[in-house]
C-alpha atoms as a PDB file:
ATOM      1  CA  UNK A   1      16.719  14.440  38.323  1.00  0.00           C
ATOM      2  CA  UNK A   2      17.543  11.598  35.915  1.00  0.00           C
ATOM      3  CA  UNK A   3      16.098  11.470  32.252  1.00  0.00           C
ATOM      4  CA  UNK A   4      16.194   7.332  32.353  1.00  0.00           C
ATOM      5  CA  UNK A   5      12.768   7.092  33.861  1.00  0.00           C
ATOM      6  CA  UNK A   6      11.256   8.956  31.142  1.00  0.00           C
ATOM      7  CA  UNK A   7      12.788   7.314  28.031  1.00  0.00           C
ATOM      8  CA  UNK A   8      12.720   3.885  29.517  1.00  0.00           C
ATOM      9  CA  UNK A   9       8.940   4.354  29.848  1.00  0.00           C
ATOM     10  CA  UNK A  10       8.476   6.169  26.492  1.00  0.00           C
ATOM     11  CA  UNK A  11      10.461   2.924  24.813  1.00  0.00           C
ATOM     12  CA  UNK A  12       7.624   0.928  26.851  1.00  0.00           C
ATOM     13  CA  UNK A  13       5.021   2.723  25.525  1.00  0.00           C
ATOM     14  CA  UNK A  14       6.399   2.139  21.845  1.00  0.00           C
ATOM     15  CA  UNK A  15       7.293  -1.101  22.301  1.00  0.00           C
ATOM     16  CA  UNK A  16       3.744  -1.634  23.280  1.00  0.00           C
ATOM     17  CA  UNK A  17       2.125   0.421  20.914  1.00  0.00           C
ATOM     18  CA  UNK A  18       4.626  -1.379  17.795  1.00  0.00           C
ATOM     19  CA  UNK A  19       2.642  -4.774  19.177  1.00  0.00           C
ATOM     20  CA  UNK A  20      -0.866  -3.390  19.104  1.00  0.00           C
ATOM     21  CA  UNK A  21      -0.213  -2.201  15.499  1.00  0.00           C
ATOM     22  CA  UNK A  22       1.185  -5.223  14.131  1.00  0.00           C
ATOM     23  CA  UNK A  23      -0.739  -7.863  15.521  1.00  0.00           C
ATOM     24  CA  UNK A  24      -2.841 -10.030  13.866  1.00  0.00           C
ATOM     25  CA  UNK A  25      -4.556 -11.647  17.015  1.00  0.00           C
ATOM     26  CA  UNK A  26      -7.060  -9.959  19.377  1.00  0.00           C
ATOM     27  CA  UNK A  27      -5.290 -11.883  22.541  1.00  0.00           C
ATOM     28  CA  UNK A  28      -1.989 -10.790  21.564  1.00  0.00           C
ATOM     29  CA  UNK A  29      -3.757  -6.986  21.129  1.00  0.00           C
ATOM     30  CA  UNK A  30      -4.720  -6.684  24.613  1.00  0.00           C
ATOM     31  CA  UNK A  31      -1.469  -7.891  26.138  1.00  0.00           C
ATOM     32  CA  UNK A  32       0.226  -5.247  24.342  1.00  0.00           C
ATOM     33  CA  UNK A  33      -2.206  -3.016  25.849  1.00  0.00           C
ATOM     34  CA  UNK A  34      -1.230  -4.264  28.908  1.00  0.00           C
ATOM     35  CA  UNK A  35       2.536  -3.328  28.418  1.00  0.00           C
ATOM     36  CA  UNK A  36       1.302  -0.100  26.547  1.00  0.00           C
ATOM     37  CA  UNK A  37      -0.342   0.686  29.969  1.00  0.00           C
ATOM     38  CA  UNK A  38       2.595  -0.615  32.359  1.00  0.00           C
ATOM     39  CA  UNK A  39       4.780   2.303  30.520  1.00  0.00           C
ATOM     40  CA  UNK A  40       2.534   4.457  33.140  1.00  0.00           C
ATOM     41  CA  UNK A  41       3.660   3.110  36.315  1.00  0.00           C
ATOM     42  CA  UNK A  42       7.226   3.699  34.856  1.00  0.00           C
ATOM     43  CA  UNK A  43       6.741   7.010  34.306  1.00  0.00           C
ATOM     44  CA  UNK A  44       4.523   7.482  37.519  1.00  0.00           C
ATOM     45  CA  UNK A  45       7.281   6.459  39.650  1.00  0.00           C
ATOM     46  CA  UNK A  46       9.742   8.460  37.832  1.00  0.00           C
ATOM     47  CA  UNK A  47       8.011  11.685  38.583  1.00  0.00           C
ATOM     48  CA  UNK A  48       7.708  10.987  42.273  1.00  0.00           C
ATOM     49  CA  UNK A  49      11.204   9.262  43.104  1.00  0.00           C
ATOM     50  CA  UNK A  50      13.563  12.242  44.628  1.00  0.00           C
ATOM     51  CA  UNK A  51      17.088  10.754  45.293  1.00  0.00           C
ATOM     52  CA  UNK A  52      18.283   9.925  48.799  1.00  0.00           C
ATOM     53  CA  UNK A  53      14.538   9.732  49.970  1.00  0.00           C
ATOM     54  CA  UNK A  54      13.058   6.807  52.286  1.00  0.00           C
ATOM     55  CA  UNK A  55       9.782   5.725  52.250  1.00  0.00           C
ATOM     56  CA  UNK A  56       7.038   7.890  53.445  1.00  0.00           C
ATOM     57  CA  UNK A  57       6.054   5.965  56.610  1.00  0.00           C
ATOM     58  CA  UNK A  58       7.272   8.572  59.895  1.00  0.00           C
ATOM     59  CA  UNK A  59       6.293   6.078  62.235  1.00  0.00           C
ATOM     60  CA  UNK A  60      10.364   6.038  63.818  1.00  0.00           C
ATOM     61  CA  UNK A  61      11.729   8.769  61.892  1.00  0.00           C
ATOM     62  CA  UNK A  62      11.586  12.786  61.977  1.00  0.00           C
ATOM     63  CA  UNK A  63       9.270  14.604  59.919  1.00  0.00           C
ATOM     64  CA  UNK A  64      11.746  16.393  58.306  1.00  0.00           C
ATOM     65  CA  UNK A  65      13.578  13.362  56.892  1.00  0.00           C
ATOM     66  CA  UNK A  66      12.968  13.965  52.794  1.00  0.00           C
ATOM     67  CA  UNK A  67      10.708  10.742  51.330  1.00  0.00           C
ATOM     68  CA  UNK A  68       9.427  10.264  48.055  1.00  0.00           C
ATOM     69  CA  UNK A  69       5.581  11.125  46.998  1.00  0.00           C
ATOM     70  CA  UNK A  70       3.185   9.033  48.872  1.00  0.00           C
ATOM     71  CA  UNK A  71       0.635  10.412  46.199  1.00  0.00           C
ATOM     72  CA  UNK A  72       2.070   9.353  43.138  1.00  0.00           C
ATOM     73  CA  UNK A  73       2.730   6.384  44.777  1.00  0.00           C
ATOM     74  CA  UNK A  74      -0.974   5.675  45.501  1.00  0.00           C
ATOM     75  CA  UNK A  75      -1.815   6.754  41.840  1.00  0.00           C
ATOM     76  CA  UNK A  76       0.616   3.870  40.724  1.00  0.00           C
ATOM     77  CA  UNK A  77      -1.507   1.430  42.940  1.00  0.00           C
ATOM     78  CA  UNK A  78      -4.351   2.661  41.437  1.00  0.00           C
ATOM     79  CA  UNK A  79      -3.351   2.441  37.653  1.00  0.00           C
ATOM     80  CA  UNK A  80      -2.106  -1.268  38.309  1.00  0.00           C
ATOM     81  CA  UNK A  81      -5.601  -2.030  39.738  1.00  0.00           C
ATOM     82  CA  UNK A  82      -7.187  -0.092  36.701  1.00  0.00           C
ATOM     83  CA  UNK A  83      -5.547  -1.823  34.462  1.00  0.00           C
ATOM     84  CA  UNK A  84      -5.869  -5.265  35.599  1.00  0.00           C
ATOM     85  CA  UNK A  85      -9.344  -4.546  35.275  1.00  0.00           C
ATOM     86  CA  UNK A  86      -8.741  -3.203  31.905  1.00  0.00           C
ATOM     87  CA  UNK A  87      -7.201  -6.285  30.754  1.00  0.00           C
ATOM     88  CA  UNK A  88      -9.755  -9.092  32.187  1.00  0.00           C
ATOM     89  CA  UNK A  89     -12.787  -6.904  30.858  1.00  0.00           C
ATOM     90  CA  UNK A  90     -11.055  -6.956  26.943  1.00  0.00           C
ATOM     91  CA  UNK A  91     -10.086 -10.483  27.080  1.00  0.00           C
ATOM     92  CA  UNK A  92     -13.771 -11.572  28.418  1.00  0.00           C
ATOM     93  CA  UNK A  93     -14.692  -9.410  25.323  1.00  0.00           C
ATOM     94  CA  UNK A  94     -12.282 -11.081  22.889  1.00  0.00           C
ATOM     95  CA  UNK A  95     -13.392 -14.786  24.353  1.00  0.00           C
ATOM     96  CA  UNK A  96     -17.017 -13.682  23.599  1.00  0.00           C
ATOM     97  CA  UNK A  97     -15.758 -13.114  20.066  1.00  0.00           C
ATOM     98  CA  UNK A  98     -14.320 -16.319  19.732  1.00  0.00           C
ATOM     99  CA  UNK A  99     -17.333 -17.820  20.521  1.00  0.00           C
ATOM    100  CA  UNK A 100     -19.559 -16.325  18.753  1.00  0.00           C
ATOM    101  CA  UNK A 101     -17.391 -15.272  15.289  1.00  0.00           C
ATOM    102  CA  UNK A 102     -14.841 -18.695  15.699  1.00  0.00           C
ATOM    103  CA  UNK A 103     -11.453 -16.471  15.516  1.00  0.00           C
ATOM    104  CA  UNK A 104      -9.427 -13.869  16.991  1.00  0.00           C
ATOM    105  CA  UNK A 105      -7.819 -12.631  13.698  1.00  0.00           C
ATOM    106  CA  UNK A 106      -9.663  -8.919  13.262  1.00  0.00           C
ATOM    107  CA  UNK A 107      -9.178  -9.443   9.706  1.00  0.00           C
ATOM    108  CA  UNK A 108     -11.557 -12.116   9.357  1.00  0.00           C
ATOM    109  CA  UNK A 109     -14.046 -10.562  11.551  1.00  0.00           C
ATOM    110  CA  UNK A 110     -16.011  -8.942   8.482  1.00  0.00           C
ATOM    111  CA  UNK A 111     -19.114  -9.024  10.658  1.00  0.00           C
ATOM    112  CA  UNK A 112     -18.151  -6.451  12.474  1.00  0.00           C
ATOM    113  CA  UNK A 113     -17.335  -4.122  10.022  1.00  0.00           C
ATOM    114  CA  UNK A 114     -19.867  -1.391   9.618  1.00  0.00           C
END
């Protein structure tokens, strides 16, 4: 079992994180979210690829023929669907904002503070 899964999708998940952290726009936030979150289906995948496997449809092939995890599979699916959800809900969210403050910059939104 290869390590490269892993680290590429930790260096995703910092890569994304770095973004969130030092950005100064609330559009620019959530799509660094978004690439936070896409560190998940590398690391999903990575814990249910086994090498030398097909994939797991035994419509023409024997049952004993090794395939990779049809489950973590589906959880991938489900995690891209998730987070496209994710992503439209926040930037409806940060378009409200802009209406309704006139920016995007979350230092100048000092209405918000509590």
């Amino acid at each position: 079992m290869s390590t490269l899964p892993f680290l590429v999708a930790g260096w995703i998940f910092l890569v994304g994180l770095y973004g969130m952290v030092t950005s100064r726009d609330l559009i620019h936030t959530v799509g660094c979210l978004s690439v936070t979150q896409s560190s998940t289906y590398v690391l999903l995948l990575g814990v249910g690829y086994r090498d030398g496997a097909g994939a797991p449809v035994f419509a023409d092939v024997s049952v004993r023929t090794p395939v990779v995890d049809p489950v973590v599979q589906a959880m991938a699916l489900t995690d891209v669907v998730v987070g496209a959800t994710v992503t439209a809900l926040l930037l409806a969210l940060v378009l409200q904002i802009r209406k309704r403050h006139g920016t995007v910059d979350p230092d100048r939104l000092g209405e918000l503070r509590g």
